[in-house]
Protein backbone atom coordinates (compact mmCIF):
# COMPACT_ATOMS: atom_id res chain seq x y z
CA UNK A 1 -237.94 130.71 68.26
CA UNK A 2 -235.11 133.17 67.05
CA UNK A 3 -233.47 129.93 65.16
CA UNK A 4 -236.88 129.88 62.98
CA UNK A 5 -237.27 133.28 62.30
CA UNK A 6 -234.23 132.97 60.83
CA UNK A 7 -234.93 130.13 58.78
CA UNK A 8 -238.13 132.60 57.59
CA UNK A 9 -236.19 135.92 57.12
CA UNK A 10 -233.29 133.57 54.67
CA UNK A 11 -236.44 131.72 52.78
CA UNK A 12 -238.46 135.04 52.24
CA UNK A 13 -235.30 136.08 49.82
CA UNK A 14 -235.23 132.92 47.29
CA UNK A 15 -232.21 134.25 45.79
CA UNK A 16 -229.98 133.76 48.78
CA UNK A 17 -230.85 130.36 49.23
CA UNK A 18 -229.32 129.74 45.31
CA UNK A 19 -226.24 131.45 46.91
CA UNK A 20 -226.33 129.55 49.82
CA UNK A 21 -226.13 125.77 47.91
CA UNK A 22 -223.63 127.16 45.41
CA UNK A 23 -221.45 128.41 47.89
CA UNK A 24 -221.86 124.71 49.48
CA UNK A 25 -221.60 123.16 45.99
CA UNK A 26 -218.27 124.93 45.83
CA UNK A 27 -217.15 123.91 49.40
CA UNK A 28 -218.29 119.93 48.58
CA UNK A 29 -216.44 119.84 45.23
CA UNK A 30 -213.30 121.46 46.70
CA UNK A 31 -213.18 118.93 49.89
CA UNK A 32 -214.01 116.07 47.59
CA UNK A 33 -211.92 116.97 44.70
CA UNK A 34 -209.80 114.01 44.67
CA UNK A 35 -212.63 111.95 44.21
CA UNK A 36 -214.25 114.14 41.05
CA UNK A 37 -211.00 114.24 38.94
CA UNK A 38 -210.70 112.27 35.80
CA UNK A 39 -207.37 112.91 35.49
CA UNK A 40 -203.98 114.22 36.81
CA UNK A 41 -204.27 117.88 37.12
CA UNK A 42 -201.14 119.12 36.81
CA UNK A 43 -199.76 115.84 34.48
CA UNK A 44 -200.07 116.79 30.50
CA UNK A 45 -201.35 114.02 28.18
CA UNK A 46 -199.17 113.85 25.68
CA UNK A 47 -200.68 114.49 22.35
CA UNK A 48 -203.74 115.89 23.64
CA UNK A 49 -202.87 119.34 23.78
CA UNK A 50 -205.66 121.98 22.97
CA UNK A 51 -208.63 119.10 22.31
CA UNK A 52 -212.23 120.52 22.28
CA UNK A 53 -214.61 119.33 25.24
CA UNK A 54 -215.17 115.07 24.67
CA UNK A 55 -216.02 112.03 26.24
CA UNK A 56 -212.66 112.04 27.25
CA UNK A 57 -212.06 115.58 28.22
CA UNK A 58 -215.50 116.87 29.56
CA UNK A 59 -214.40 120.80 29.35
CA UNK A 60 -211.46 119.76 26.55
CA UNK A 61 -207.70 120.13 27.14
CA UNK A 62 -205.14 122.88 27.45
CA UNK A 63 -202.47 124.40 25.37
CA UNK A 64 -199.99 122.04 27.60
CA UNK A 65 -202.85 118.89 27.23
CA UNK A 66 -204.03 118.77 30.69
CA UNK A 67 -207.40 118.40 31.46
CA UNK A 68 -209.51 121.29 32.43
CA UNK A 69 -212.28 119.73 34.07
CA UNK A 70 -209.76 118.12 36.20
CA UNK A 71 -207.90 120.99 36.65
CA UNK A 72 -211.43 123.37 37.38
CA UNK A 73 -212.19 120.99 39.83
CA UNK A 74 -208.85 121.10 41.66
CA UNK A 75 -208.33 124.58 41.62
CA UNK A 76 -211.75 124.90 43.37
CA UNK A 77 -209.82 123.36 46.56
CA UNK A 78 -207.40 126.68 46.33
CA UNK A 79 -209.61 129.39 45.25
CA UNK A 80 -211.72 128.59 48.22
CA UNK A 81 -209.33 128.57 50.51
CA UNK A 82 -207.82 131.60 49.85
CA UNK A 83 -211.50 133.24 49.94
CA UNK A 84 -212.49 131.76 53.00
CA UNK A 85 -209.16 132.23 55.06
CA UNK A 86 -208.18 135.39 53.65
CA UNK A 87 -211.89 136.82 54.97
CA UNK A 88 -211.53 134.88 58.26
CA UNK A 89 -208.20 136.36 58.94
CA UNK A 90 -209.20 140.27 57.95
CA UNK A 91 -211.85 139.27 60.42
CA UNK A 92 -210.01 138.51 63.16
CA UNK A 93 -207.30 141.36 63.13
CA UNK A 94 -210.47 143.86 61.93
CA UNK A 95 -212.48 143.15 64.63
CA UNK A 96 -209.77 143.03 67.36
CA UNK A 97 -208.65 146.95 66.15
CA UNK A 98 -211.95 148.01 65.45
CA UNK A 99 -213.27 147.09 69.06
CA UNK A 100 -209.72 148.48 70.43
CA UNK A 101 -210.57 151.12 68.93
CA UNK A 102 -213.85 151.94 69.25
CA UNK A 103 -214.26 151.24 72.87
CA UNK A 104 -210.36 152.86 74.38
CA UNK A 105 -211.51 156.54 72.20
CA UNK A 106 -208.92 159.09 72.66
CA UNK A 107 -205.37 159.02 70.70
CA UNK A 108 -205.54 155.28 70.88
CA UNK A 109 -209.01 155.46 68.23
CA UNK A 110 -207.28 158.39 66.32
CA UNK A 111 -203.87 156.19 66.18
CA UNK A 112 -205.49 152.89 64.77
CA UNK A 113 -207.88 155.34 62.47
CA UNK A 114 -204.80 156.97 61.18
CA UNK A 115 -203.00 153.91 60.34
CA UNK A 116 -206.00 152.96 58.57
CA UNK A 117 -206.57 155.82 56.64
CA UNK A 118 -202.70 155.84 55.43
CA UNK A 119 -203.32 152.38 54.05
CA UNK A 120 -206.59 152.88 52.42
CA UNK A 121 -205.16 155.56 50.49
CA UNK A 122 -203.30 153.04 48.16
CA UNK A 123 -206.22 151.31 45.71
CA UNK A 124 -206.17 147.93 47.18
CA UNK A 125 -205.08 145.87 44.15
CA UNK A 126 -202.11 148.47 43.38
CA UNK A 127 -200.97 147.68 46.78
CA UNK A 128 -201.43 143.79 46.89
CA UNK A 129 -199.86 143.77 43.45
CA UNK A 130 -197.06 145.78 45.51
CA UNK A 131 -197.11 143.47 48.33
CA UNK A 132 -197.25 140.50 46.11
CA UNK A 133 -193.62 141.38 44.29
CA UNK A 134 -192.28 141.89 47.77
CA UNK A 135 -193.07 138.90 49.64
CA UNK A 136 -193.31 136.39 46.55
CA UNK A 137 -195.84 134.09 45.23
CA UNK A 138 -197.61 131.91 47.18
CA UNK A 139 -200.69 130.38 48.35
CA UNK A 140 -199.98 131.19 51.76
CA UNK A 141 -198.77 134.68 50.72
CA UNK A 142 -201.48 135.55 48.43
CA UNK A 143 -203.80 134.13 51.74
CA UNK A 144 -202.40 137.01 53.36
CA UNK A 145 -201.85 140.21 50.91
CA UNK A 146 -206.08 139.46 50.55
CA UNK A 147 -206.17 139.42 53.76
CA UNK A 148 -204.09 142.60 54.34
CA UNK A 149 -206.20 144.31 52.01
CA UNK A 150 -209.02 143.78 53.20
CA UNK A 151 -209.15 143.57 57.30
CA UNK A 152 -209.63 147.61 57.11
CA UNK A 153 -213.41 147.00 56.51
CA UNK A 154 -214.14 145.27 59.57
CA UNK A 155 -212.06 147.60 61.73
CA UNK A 156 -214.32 150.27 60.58
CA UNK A 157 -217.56 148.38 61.12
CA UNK A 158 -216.83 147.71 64.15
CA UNK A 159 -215.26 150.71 65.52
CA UNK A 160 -218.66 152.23 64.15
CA UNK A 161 -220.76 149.53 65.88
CA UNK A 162 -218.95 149.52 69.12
CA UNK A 163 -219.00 153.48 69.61
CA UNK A 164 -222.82 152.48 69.82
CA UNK A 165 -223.05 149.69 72.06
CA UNK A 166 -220.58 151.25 74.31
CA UNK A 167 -223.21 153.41 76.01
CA UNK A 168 -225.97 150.87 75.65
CA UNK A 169 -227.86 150.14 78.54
CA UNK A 170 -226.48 146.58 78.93
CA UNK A 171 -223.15 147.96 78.66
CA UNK A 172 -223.56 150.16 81.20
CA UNK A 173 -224.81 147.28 83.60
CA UNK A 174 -221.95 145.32 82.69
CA UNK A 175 -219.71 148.19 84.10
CA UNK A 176 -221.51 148.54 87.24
CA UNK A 177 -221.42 144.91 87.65
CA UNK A 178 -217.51 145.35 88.20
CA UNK A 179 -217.01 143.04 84.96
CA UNK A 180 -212.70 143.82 83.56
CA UNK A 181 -212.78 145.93 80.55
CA UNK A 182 -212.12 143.09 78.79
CA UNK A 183 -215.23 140.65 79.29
CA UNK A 184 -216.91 143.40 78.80
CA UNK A 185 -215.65 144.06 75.21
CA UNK A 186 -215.35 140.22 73.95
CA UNK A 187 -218.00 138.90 76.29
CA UNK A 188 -221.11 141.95 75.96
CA UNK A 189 -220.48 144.13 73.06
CA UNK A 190 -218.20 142.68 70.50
CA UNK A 191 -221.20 139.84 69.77
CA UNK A 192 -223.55 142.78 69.23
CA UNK A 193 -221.04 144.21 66.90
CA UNK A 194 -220.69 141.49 64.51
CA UNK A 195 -223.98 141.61 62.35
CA UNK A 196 -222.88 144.09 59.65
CA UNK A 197 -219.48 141.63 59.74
CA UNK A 198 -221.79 138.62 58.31
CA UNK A 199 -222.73 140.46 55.95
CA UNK A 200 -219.59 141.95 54.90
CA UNK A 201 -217.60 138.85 54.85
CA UNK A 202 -219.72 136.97 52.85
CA UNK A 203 -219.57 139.66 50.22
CA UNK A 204 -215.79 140.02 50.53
CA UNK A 205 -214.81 136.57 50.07
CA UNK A 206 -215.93 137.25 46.29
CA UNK A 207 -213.97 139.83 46.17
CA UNK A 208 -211.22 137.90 47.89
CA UNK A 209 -211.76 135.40 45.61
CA UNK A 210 -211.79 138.09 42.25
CA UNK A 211 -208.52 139.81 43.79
CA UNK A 212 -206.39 136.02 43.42
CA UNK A 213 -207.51 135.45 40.14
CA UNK A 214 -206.77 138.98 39.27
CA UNK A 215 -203.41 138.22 41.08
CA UNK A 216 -202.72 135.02 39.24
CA UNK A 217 -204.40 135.94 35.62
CA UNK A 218 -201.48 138.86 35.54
CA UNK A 219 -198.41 136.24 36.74
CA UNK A 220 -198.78 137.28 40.59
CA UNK A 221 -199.91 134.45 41.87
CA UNK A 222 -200.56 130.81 41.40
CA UNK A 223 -197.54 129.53 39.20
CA UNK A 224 -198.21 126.61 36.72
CA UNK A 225 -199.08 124.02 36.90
CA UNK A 226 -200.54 124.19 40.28
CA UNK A 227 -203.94 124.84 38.90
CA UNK A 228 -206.03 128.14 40.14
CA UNK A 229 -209.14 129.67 38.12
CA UNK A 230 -207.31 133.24 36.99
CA UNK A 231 -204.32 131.51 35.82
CA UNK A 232 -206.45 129.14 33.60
CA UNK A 233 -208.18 132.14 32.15
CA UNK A 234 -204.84 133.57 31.09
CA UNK A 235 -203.62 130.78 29.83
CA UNK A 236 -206.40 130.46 27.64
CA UNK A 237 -207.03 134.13 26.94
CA UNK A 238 -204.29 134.17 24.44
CA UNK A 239 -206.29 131.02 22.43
CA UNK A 240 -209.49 132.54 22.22
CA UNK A 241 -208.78 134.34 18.79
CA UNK A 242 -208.14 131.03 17.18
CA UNK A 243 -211.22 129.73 18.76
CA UNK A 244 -210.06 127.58 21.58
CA UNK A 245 -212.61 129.25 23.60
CA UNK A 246 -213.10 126.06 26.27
CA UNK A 247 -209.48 127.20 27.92
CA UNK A 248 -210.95 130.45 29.23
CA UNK A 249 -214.98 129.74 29.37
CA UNK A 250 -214.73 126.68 32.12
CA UNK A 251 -212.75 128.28 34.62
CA UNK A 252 -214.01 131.33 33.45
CA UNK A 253 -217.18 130.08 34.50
CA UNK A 254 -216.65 128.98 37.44
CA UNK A 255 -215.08 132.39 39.05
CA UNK A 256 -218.56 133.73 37.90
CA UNK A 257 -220.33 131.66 39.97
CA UNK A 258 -218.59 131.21 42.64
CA UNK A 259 -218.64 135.26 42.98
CA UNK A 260 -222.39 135.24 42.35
CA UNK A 261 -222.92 132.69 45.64
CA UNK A 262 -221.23 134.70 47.92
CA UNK A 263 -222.85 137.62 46.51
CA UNK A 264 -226.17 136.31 46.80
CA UNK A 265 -225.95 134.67 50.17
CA UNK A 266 -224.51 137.96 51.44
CA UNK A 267 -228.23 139.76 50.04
CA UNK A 268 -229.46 137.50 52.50
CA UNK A 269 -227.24 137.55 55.27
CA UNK A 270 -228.06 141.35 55.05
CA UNK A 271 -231.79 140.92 55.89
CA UNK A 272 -231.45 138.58 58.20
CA UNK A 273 -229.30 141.00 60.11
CA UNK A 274 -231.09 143.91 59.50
CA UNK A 275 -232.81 145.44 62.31
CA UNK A 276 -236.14 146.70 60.36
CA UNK A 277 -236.94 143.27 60.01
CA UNK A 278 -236.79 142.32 63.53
């Protein structure tokens, strides 16, 4: 019964369902982009560099002659990956210090909230740009300056939620029960904690998603010619006052969309979980 009320709280919000099968679009293309490529994305065609969008090229060529729609397609497999594992790691540590946290009180809550507060006082994208020229460029290493970023959030959701639940009335059975302190967290109260964390992640892995690009479109990140969608839009940024505007627009494009799906599905993620509607 919950499972289709579900089903009707998602559907009353049209809008989140067009999130929901772009963000799967996305996912599809990036697991099956060996088999949508035309063409070798990180091999120039010689002679072809800087060719407007053809039969040959669908979204035209770069400034080096490799094709962008093979090279959009490809970079969908990295982009996504550093938006989904970035959020699922900032998850993981988030949640485990925000339920430390929350539920221990005392100087171990005003030690974690500290720490937190310390690094929250930098803008995030000074300090992954920081982090970034410390630890080198990488795909694994951008995975985890997003990551870094961003795992604050969820500590502070779910400090907040947990300070709740704590002195629920189910909690307090659990404790009488003689359950260890920690079944009681991960078992009873972390799972009631995690709603606003749906909600949250699906709207950060845009953002996860905006900070590479950012990363890469300013030299940060993804070097050439392993193809990533902020890189492509700087290579083609320079290009667009002599009209080569299909260098930028594609990938370009494609960032806009992908940030839009998460964004969207996250609107409805949001009323699923919210406790009005129930």
């Amino acid at each position: 019964m919950r499972r289709y009320y579900t089903a009707y709280l998602f559907r009353r919000n049209p809008l989140s369902i067009v999130g929901l099968a772009i963000v799967v679009l996305f996912a599809i293309v990036a697991f099956a982009a060996p088999l949508l490529i035309t063409h070798d994305p990180m091999q120039p065609i010689s002679g072809n560099a800087s060719r407007p969008p053809s039969a040959a090229h669908w979204f035209g060529t770069d400034g080096l002659g490799m094709d962008i729609y093979s090279r959009v397609v490809w970079a969908a497999r990295i982009d996504m990956v550093v938006a989904f594992a970035s959020v699922a790691i900032a998850i993981l540590i988030g949640v485990l210090l925000g339920a430390l946290s929350g539920f221990a009180g005392g100087m171990t809550d005003d030690l974690i909230m500290r720490a937190l507060d310390s690094q929250q006082a930098f803008p995030s994208y000074i300090l992954a740009l920081a982090i970034v020229a410390a630890v080198g460029q990488s795909i694994p290493n951008i995975v985890f300056v997003v990551a870094f970023v961003n795992y604050p959030i969820y500590a502070r959701l779910v400090r907040a939620q947990m300070l709740s639940v704590k002195e629920s009335q189910y909690a307090q059975a659990a404790r009488v029960l003689g359950n260890p302190w920690w079944r009681m967290v991960f078992r009873h109260l972390v799972p009631n904690c995690l709603g606003p964390i749906y909600v949250q992640g699906s709207l950060n892995a845009g953002l996860a998603l905006l900070l590479a690009a950012s990363l890469s479109f300013i030299g940060l990140g993804v070097r050439l010619p392993t193809p990533e969608w902020g890189l492509m839009v700087s290579q083609g940024a320079r290009q667009l006052v002599f009209g080569e505007w299909w260098i930028s627009v594609f990938p370009g494009a494609a960032i806009f969309l992908a940030v839009l799906g998460f964004n969207l599905l996250g609107d409805g993620l949001a009323d699923i979980f919210d406790p009005k509607q129930r």
